[in-house]
Structures are given as C-alpha cells and as structure tokens.
N, C-alpha and C. Protein backbone atom coordinates (compact mmCIF):
# COMPACT_ATOMS: atom_id res chain seq x y z
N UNK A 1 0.83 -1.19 0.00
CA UNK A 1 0.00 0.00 0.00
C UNK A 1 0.88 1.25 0.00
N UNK A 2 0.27 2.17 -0.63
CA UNK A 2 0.86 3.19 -0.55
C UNK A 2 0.56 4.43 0.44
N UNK A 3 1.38 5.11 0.92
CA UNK A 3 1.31 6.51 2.25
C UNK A 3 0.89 7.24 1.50
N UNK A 4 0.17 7.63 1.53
CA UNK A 4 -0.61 9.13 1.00
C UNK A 4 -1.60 10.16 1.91
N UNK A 5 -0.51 11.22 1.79
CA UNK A 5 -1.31 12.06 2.50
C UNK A 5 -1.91 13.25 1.50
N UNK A 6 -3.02 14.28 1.60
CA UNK A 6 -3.79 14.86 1.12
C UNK A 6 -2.85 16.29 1.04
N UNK A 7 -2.56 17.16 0.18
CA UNK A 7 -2.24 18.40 0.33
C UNK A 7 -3.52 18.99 0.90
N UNK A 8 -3.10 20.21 1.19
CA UNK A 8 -3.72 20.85 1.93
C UNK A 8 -4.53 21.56 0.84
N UNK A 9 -4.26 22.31 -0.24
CA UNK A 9 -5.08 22.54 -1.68
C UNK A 9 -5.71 21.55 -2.68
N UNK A 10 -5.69 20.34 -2.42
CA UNK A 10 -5.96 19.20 -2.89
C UNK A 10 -7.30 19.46 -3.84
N UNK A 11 -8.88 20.46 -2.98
CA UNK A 11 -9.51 20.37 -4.01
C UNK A 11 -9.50 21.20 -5.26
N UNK A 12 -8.73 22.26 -4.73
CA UNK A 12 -8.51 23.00 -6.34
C UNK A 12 -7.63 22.34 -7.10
N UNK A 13 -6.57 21.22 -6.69
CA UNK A 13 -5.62 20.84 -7.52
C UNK A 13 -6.78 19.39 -8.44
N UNK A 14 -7.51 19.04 -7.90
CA UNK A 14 -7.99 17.87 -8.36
C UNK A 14 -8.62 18.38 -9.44
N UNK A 15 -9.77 19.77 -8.90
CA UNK A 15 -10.65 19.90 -9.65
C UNK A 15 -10.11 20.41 -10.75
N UNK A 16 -8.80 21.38 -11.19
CA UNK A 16 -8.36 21.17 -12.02
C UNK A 16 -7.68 20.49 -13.02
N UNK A 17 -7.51 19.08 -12.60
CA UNK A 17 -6.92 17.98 -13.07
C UNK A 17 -7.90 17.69 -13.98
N UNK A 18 -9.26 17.41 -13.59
CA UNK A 18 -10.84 16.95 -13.79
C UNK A 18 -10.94 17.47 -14.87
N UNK A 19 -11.14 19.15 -14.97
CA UNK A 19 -11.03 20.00 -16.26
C UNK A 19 -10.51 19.63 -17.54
N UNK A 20 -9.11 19.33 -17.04
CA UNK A 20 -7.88 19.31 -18.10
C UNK A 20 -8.14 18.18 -18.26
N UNK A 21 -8.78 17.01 -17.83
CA UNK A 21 -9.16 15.75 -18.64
C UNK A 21 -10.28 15.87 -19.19
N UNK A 22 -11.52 16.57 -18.85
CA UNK A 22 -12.71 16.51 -19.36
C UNK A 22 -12.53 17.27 -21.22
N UNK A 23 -11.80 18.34 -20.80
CA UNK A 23 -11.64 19.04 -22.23
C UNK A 23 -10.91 18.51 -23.08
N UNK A 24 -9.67 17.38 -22.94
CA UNK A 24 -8.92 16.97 -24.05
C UNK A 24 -9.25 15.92 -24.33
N UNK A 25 -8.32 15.86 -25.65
CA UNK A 25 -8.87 14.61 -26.86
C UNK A 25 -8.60 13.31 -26.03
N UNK A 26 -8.87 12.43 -26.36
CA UNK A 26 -8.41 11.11 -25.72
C UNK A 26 -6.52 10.58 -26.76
N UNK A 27 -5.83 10.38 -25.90
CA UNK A 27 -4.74 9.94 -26.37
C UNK A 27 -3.74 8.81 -25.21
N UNK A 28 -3.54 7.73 -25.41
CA UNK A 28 -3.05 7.07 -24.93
C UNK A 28 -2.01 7.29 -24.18
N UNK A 29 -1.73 7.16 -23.13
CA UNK A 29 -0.94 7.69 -22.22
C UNK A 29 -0.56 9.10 -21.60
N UNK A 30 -1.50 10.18 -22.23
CA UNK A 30 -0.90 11.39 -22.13
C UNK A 30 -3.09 11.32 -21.37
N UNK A 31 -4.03 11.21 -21.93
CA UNK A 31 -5.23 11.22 -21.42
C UNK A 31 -6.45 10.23 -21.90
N UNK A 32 -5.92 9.25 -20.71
CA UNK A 32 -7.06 8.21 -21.01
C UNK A 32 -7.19 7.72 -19.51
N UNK A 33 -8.32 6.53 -19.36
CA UNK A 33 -8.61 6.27 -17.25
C UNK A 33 -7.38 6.29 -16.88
N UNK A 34 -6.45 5.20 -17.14
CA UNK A 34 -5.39 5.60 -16.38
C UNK A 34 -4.49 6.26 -15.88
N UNK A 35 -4.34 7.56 -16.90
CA UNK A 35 -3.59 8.78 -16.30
C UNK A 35 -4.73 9.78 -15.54
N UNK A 36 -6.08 9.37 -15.95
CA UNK A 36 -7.11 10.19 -14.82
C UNK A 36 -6.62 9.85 -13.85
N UNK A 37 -6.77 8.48 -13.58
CA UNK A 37 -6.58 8.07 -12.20
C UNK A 37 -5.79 8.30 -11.17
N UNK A 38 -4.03 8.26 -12.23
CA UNK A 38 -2.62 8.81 -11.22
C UNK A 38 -2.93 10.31 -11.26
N UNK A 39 -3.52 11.11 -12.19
CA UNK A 39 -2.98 11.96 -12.12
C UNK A 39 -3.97 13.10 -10.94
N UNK A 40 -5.18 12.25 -10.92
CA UNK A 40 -6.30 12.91 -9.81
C UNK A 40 -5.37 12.34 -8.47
N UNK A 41 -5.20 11.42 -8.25
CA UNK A 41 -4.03 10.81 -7.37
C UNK A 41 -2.97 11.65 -7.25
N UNK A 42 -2.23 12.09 -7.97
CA UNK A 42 -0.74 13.15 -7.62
C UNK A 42 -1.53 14.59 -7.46
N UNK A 43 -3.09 14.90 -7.78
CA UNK A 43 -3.78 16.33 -7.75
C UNK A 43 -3.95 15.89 -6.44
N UNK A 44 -4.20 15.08 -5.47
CA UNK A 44 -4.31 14.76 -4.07
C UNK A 44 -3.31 14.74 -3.10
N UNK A 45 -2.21 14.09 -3.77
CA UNK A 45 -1.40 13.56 -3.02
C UNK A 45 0.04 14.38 -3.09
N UNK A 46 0.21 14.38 -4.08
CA UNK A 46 1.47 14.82 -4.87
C UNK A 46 2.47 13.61 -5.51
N UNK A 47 1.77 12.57 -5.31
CA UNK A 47 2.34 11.62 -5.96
C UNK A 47 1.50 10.74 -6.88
N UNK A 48 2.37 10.30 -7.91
CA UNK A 48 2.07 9.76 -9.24
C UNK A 48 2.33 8.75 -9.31
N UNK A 49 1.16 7.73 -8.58
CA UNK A 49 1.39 5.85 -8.63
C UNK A 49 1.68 5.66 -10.37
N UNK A 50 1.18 6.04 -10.88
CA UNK A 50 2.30 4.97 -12.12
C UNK A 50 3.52 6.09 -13.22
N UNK A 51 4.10 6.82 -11.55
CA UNK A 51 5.31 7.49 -12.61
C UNK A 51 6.33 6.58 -13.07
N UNK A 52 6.57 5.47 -12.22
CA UNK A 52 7.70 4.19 -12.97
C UNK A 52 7.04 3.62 -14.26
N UNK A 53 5.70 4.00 -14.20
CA UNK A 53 4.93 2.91 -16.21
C UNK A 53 5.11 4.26 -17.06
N UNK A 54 5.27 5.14 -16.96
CA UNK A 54 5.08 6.54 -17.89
C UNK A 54 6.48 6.41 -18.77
N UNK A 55 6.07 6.33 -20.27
CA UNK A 55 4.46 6.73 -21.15
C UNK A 55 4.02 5.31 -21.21
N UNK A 56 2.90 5.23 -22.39
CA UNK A 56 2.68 4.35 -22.87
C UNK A 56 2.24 5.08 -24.51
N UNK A 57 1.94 4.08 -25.08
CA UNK A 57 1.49 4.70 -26.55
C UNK A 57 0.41 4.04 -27.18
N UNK A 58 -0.33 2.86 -26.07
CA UNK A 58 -1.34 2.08 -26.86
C UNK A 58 -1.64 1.48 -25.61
N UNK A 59 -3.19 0.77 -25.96
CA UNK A 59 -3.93 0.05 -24.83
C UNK A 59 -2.51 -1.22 -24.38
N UNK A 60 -1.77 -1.71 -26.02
CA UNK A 60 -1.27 -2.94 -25.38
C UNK A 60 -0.12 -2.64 -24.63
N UNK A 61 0.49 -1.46 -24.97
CA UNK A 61 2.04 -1.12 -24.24
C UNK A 61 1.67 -0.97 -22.50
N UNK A 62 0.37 -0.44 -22.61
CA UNK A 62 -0.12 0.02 -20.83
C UNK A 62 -0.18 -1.32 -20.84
N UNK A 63 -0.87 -2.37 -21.22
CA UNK A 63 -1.46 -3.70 -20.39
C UNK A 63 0.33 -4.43 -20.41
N UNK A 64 1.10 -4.91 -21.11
CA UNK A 64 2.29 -4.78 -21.31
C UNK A 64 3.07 -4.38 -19.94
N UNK A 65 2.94 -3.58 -20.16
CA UNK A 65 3.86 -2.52 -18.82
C UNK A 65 3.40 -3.54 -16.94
N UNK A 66 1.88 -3.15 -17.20
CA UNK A 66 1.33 -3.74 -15.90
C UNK A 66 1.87 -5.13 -15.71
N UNK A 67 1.65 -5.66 -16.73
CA UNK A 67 1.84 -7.80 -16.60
C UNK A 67 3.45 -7.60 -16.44
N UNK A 68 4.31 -7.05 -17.31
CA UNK A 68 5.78 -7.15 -16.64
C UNK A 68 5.73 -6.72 -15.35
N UNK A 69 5.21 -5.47 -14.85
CA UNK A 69 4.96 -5.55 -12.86
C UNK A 69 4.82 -6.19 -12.30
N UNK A 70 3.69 -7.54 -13.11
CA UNK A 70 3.17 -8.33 -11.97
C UNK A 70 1.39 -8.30 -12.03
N UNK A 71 0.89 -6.95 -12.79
CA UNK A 71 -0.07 -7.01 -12.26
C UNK A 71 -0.77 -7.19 -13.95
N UNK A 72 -1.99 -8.42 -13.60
CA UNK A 72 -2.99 -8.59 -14.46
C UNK A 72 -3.62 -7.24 -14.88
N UNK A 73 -4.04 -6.26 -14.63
CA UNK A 73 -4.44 -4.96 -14.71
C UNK A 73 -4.12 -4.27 -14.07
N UNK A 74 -5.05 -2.87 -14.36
CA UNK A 74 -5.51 -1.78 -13.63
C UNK A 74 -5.87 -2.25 -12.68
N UNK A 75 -6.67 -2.37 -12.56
CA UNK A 75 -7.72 -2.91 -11.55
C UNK A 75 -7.30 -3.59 -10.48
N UNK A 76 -6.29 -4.66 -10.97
CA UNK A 76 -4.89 -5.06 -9.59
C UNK A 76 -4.04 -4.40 -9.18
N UNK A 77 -3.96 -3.54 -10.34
CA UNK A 77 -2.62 -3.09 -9.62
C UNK A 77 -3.14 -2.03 -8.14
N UNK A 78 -4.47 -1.50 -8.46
CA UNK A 78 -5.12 -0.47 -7.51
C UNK A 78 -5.42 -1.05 -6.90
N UNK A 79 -5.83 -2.92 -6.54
CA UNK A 79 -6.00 -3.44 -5.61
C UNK A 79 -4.32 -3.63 -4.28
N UNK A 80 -3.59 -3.33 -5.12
CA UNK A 80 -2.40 -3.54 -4.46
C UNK A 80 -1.67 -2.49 -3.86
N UNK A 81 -2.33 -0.93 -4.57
CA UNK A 81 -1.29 -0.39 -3.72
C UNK A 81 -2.77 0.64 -3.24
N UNK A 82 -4.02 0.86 -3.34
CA UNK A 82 -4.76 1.46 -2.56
C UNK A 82 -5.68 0.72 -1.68
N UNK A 83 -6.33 1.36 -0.37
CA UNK A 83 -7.21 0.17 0.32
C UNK A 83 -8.29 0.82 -0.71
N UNK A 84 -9.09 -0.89 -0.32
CA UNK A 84 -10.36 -0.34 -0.86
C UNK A 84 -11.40 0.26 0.19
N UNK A 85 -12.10 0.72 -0.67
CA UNK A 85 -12.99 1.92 0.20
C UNK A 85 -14.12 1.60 -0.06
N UNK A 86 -15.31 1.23 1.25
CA UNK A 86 -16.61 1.34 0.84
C UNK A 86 -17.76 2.37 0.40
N UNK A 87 -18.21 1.54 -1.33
CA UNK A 87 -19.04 2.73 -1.97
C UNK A 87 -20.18 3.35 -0.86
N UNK A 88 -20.40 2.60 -0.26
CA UNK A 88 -21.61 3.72 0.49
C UNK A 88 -21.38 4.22 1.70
C-alpha cells in the first residue's frame, strides 16, 4: 500500500486535473482512465502511482507494462497499492 497524505489545496488541484481531462482529446498515455486516475491521485497527493509505467502509446504497451509488474491490470494493480474503500 501506498502513504498518501492529502495536500492541503488538494480540491482545487484535483478539480483542475478533472477540467484538463474533461476538455482533451483522448490519447493514450498522455489522457485516457489511467492517467485520470494517477494523475487525480498526484492532484491529491502529490504523488504519481504509475510514474515508474510513464508513457505508454497504446492500450497494449499500458497492459504490457502492468503484466511485466506483476499485475494482471488496472484494476490489480489499484488493488495492491490502494485500500479499498466502501461505496456507500
């Protein structure tokens, strides 16, 4: 798991993260879920869970990247380094 603590500006940093993904094109590794994800993550935290996978250039280079880690996906790999949190 990973230590993460919250900056103290966290919601203006997120909500601008949010923006800057909502308005751009979709492009593989630069803005697609998974850089939402680290990068709303480093707008929180200040850190960037997949700055060791950066870039990628295609769905297969990201899935690629993860399985040499170790991890079957996304989806594992966030099982591995965040707790999970109950939706309600």
């Amino acid at each position: 798991m990973l230590e993460l603590t919250r900056l103290d500006d966290w919601p203006e940093r997120l909500m601008a993260t949010i923006e800057r993904h909502r308005t751009a094109v979709f492009e593989w590794g630069v803005y697609d879920c998974a850089t939402l994800f680290a990068d709303a993550v480093e707008a929180v935290t200040g850190v960037d869970p997949l700055a060791s996978y950066r870039p990628w250039k295609s769905e297969r280079s990201a899935r690629m990247k993860m399985i040499k880690a170790g991890f079957k996906d996304m989806r594992a790999f966030a099982r591995a380094h965040f707790p999970e949190i109950n939706p309600s």
